[in-house]
C-alpha atoms as a PDB file:
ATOM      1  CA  UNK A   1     140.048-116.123  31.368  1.00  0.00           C
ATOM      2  CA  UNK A   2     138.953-113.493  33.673  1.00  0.00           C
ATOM      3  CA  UNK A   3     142.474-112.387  34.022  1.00  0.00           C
ATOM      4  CA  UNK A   4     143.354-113.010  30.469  1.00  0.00           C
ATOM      5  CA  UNK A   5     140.388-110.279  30.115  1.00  0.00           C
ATOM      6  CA  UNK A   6     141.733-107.544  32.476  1.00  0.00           C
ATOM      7  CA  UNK A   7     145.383-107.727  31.438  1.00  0.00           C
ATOM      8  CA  UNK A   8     144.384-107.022  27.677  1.00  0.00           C
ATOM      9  CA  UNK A   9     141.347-104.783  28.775  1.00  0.00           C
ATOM     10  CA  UNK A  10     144.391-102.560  30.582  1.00  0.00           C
ATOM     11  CA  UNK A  11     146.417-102.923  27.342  1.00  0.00           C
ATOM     12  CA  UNK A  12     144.109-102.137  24.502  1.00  0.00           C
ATOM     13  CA  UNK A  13     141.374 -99.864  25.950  1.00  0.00           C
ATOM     14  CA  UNK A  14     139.104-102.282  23.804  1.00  0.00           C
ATOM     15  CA  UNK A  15     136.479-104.607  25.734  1.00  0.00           C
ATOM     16  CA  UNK A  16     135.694-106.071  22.137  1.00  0.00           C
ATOM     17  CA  UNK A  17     139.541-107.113  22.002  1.00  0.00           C
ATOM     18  CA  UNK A  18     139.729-108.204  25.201  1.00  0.00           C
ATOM     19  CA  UNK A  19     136.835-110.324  25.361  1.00  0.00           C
ATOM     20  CA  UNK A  20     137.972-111.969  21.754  1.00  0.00           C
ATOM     21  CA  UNK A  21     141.132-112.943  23.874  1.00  0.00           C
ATOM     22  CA  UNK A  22     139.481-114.150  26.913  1.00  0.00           C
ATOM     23  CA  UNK A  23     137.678-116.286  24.476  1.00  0.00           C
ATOM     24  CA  UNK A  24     141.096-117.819  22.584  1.00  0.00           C
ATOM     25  CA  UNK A  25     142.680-118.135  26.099  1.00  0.00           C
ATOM     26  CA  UNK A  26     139.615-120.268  26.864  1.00  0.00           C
ATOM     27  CA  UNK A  27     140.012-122.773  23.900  1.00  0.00           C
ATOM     28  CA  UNK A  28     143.811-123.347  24.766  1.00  0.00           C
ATOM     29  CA  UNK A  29     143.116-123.764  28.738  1.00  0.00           C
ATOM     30  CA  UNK A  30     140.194-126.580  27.492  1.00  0.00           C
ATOM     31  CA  UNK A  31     143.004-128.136  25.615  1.00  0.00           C
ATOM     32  CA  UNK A  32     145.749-128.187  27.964  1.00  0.00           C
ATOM     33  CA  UNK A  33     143.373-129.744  30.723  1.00  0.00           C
ATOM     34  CA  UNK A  34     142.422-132.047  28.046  1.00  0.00           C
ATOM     35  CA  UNK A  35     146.564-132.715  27.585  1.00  0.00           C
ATOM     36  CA  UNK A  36     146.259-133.138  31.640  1.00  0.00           C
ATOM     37  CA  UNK A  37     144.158-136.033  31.291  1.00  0.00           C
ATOM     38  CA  UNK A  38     146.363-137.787  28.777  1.00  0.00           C
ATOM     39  CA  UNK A  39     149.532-136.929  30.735  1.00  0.00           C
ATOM     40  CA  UNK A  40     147.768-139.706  33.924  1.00  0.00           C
ATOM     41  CA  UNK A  41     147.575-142.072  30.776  1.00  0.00           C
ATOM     42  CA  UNK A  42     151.326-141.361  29.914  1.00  0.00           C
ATOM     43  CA  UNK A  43     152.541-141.851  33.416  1.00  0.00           C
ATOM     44  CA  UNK A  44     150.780-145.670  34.097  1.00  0.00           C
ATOM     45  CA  UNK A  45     151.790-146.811  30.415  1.00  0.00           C
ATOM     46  CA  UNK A  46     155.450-145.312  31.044  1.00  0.00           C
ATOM     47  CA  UNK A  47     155.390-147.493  34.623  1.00  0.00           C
ATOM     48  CA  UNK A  48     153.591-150.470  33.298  1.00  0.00           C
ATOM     49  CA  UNK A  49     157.140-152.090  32.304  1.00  0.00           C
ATOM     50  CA  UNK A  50     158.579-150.945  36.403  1.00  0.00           C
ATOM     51  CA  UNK A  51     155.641-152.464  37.476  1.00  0.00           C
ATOM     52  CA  UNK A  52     156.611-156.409  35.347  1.00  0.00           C
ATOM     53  CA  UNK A  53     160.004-156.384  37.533  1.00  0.00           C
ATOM     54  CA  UNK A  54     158.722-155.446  40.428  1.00  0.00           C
ATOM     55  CA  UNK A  55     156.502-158.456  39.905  1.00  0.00           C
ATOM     56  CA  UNK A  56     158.987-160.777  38.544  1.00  0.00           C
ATOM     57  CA  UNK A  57     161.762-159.676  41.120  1.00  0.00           C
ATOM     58  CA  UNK A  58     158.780-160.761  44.096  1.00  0.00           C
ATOM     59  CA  UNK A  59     157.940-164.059  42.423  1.00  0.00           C
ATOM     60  CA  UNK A  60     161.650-164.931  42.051  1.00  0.00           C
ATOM     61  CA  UNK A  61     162.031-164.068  45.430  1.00  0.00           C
ATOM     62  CA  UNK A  62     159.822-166.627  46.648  1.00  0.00           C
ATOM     63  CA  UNK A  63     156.989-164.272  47.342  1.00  0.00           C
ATOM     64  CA  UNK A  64     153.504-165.501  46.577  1.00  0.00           C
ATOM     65  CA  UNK A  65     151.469-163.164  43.584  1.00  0.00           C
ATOM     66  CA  UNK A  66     148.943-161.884  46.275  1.00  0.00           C
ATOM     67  CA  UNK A  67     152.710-160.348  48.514  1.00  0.00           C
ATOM     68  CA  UNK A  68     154.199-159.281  45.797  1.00  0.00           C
ATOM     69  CA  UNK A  69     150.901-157.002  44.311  1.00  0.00           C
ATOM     70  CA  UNK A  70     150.477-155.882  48.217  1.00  0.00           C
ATOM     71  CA  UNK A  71     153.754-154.877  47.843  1.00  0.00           C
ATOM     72  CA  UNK A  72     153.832-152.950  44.831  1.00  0.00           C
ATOM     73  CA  UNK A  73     151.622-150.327  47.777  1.00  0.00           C
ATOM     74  CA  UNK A  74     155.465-149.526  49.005  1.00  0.00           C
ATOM     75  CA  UNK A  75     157.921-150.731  46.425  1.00  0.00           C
ATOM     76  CA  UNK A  76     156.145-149.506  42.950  1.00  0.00           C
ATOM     77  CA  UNK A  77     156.218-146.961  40.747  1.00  0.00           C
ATOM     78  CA  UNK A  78     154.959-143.816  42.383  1.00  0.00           C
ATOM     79  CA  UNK A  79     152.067-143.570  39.862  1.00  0.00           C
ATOM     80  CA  UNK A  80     150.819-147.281  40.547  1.00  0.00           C
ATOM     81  CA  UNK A  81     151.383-146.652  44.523  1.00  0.00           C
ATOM     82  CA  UNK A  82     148.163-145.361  45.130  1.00  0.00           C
ATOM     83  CA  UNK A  83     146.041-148.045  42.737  1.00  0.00           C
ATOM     84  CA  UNK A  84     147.612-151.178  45.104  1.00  0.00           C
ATOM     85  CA  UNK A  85     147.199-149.232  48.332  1.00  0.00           C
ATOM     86  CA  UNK A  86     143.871-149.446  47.885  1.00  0.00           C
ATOM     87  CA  UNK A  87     144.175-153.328  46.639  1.00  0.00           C
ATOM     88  CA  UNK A  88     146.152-154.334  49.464  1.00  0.00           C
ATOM     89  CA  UNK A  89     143.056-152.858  51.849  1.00  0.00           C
ATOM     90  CA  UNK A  90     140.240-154.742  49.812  1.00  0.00           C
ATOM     91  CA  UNK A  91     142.254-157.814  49.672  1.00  0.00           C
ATOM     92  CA  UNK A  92     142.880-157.579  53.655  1.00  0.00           C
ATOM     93  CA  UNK A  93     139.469-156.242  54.347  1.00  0.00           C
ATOM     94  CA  UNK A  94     137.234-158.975  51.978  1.00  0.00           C
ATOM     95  CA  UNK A  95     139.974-161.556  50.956  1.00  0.00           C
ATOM     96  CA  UNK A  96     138.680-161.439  47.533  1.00  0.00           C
ATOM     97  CA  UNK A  97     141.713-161.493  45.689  1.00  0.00           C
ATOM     98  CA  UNK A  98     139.672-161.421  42.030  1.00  0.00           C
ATOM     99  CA  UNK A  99     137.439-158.767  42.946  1.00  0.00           C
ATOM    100  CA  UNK A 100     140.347-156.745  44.089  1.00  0.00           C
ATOM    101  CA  UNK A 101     142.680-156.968  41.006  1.00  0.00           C
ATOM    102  CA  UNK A 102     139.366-156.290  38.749  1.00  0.00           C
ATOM    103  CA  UNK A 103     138.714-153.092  40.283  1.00  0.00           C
ATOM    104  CA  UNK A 104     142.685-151.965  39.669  1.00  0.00           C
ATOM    105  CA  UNK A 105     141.718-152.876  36.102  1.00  0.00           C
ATOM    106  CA  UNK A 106     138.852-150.288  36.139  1.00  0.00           C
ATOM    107  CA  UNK A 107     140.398-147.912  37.841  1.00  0.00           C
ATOM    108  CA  UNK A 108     143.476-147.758  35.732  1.00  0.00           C
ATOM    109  CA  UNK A 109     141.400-148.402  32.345  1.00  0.00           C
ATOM    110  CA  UNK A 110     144.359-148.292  30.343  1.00  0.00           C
ATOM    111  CA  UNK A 111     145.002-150.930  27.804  1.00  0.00           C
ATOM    112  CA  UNK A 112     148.277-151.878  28.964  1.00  0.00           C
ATOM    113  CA  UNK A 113     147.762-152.196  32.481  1.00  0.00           C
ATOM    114  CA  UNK A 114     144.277-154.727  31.206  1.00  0.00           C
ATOM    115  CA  UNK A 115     146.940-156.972  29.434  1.00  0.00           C
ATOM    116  CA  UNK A 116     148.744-157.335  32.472  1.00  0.00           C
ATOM    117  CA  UNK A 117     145.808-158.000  34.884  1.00  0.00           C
ATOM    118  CA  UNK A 118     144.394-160.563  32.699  1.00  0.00           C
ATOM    119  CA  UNK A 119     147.953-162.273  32.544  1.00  0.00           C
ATOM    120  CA  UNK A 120     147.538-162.216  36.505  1.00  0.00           C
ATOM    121  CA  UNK A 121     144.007-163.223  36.680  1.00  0.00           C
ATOM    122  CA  UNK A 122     144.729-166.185  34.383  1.00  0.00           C
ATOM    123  CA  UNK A 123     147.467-167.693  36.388  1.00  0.00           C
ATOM    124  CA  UNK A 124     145.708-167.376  39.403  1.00  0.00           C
ATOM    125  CA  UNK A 125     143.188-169.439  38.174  1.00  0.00           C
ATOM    126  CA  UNK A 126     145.062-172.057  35.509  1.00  0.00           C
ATOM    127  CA  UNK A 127     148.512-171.917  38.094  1.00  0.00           C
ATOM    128  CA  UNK A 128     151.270-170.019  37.936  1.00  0.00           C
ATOM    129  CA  UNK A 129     154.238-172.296  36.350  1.00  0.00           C
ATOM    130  CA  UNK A 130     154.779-170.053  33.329  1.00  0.00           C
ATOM    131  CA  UNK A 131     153.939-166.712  35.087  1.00  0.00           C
ATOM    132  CA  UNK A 132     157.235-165.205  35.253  1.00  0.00           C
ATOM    133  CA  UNK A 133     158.053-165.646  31.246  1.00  0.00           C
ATOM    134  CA  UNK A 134     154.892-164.774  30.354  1.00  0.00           C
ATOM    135  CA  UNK A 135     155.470-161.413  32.339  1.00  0.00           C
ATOM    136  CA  UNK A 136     158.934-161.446  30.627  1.00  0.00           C
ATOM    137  CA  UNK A 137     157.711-161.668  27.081  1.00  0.00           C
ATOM    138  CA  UNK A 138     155.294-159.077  28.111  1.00  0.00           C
ATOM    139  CA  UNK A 139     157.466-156.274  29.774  1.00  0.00           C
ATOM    140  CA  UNK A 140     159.321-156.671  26.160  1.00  0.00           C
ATOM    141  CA  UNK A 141     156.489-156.364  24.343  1.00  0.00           C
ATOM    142  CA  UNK A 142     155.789-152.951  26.258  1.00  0.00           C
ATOM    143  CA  UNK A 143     159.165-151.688  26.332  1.00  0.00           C
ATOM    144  CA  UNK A 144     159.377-151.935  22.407  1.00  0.00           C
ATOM    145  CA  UNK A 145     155.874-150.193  22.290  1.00  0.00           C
ATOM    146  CA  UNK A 146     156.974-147.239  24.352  1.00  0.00           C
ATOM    147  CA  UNK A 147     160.045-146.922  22.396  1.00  0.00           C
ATOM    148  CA  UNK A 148     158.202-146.472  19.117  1.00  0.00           C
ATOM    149  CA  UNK A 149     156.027-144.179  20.535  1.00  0.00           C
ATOM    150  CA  UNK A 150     158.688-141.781  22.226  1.00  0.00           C
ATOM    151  CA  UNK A 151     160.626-141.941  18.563  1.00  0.00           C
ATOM    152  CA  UNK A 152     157.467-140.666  17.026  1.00  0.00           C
ATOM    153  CA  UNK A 153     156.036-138.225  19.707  1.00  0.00           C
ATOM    154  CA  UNK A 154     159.793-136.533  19.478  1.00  0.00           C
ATOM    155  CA  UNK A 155     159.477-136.195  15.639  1.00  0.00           C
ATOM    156  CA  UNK A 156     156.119-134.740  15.645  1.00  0.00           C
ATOM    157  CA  UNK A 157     156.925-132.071  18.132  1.00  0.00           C
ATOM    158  CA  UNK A 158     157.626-129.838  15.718  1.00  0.00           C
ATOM    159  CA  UNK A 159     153.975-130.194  14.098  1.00  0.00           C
ATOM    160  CA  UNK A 160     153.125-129.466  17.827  1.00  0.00           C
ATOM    161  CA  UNK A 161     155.031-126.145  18.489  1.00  0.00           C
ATOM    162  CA  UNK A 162     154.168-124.766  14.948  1.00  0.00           C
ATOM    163  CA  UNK A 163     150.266-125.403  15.434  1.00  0.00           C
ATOM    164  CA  UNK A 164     151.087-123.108  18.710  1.00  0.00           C
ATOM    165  CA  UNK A 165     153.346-120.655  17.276  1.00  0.00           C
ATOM    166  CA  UNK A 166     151.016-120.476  14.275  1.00  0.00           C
ATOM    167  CA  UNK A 167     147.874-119.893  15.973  1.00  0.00           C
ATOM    168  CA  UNK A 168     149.110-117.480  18.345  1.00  0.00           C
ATOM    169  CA  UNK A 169     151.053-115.157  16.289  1.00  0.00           C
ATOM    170  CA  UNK A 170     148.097-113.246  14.774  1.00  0.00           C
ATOM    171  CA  UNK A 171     146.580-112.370  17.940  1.00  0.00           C
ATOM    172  CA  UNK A 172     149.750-111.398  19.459  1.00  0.00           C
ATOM    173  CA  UNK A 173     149.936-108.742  16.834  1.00  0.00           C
ATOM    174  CA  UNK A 174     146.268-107.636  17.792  1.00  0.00           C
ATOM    175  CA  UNK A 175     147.645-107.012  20.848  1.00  0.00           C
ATOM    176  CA  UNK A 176     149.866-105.133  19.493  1.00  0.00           C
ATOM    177  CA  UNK A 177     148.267-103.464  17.273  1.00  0.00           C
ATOM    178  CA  UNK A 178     145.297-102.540  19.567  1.00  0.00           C
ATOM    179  CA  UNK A 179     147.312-100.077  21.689  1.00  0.00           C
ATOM    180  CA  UNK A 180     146.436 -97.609  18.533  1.00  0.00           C
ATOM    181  CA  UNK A 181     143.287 -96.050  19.352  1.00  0.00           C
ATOM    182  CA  UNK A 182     142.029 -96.151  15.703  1.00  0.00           C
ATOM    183  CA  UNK A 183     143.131-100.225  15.518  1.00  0.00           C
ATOM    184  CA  UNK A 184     140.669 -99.735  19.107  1.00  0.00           C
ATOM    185  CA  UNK A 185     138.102 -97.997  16.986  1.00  0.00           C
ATOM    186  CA  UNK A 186     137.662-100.086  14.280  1.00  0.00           C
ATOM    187  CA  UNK A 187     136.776-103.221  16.186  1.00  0.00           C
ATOM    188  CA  UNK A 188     134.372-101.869  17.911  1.00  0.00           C
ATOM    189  CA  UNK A 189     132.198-101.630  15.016  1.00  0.00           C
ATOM    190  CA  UNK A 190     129.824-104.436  13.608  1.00  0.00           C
ATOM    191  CA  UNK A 191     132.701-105.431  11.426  1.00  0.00           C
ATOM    192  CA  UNK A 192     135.507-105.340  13.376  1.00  0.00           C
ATOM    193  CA  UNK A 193     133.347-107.599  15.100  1.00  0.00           C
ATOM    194  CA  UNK A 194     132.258-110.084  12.783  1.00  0.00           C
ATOM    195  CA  UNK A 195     136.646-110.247  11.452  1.00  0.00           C
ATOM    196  CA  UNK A 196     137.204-110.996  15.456  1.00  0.00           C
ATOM    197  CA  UNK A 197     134.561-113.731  15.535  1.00  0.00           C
ATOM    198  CA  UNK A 198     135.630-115.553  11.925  1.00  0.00           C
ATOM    199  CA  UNK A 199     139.337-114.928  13.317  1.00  0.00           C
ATOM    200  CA  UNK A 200     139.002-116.858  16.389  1.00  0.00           C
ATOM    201  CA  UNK A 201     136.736-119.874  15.000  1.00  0.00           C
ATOM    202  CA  UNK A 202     139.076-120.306  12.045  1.00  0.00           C
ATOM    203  CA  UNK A 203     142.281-120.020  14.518  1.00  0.00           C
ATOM    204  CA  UNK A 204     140.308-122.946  17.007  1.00  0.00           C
ATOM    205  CA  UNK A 205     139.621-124.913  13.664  1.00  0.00           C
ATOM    206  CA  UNK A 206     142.802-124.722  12.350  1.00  0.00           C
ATOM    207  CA  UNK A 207     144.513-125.575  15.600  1.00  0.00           C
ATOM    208  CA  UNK A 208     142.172-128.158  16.542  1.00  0.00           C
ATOM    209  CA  UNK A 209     143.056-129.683  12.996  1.00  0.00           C
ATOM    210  CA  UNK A 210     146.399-129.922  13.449  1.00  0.00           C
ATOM    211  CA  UNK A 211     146.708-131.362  17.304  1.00  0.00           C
ATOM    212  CA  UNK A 212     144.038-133.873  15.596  1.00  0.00           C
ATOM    213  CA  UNK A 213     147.091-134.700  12.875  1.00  0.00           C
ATOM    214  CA  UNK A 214     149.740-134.892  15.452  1.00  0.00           C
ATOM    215  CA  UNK A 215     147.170-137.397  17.651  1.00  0.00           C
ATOM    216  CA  UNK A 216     148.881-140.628  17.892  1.00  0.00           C
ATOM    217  CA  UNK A 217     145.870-143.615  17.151  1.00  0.00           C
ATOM    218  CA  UNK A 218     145.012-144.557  20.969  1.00  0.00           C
ATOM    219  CA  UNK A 219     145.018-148.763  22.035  1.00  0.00           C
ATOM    220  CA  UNK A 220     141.384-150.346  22.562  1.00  0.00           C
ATOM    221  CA  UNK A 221     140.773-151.998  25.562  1.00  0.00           C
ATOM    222  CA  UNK A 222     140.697-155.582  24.294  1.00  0.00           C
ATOM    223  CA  UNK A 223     139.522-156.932  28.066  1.00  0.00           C
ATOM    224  CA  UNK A 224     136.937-153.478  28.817  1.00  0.00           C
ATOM    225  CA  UNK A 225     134.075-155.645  28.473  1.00  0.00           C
ATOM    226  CA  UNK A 226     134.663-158.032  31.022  1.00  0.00           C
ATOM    227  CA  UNK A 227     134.501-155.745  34.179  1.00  0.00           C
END
């Protein structure tokens, strides 16, 4: 924001201007670290299905579920690696094996990751027999989610790029429009001030409505409560 400030500030000649930017450079940094956060939610959904054969290949292998979670530390998808390193040191360090899986849940708090653990946690305790079909029907379960999801994220792009393109626009021609000293001049006054203030909520509004239109409806957490 600061240099958001000093870059138009060198522009315009205006402080009012530039602060008005700094401010509309502030809402779209606040939403892109907000689009931060839900990119660590894209990555462990898109490796949840990597993560079912990995599992299946171990238990086909002859590996026993505890060796073939361990493993997932060195063998799984990059964004799970870190989640079973630290797994594979509680289960070595207290040899609770529940207690260990449950806090993978928690930290991963991401409803398809909780459908898997539970599938896990259940045949550890009722036996194994139908583990790997289970974990079959449910890595095609996934897949088909994902699929649906990437069909409609990719058609609503659009909505996407024009809620960008549409709140940017008029402040790019402020910008441009500010290197005239009377353009300058005019918002310094009380009502220049006032348009730059009803411009920039109605531009956050507007945007915020339409990312809000684009929002895909998120998955509950069927198993949250039990942690």
């Amino acid at each position: 924001m600061v240099a958001a400030t000093a870059f138009v500030l060198m522009f315009s000649s205006s402080l009012i201007i530039a602060l008005a930017f700094s401010l509309f450079v502030g809402l779209f940094l606040t939403l892109a670290l907000r689009k931060n956060m839900n990119k660590r939610s894209i990555e462990v959904q898109e490796a949840a299905p990597e993560l079912i054969d990995h599992l299946i290949s171990g238990l086909q292998s002859g590996l026993s579920l505890n060796e073939s979670l361990v493993g997932l530390s060195i063998r799984g998808p990059e964004a799970l690696k870190p989640y079973f390193e630290r797994f594979r040191i509680n289960v070595y360090s207290s040899g609770d094996f529940v207690g260990a899986l449950e806090q993978v849940k928690s930290e991963l708090s991401e409803p398809t990751t909780d459908l898997i653990v539970e599938s896990l946690l259940i045949s550890k305790t009722l036996g194994g027999a139908e583990l790997i079909n289970i974990l079959r029907l449910l890595g095609n379960f996934i897949r088909e989610d994902l699929t649906l999801r990437r069909e409609i994220l990719v058609k609503q792009s659009w909505i996407k790029n024009s809620a960008h393109l549409s709140a940017s626009a008029p402040w790019i021609l402020l910008l441009l429009l500010s290197t005239q000293p009377s353009t300058a001049k005019a918002y310094a006054t009380k009502t220049g001030i006032l348009i730059l203030l009803t411009g920039l909520l109605l531009t956050s509004l507007a945007y915020l409505w339409m990312n809000q239109l684009a929002r895909l409806p998120q998955q509950s957490r069927v198993f949250a409560g039990e942690e």
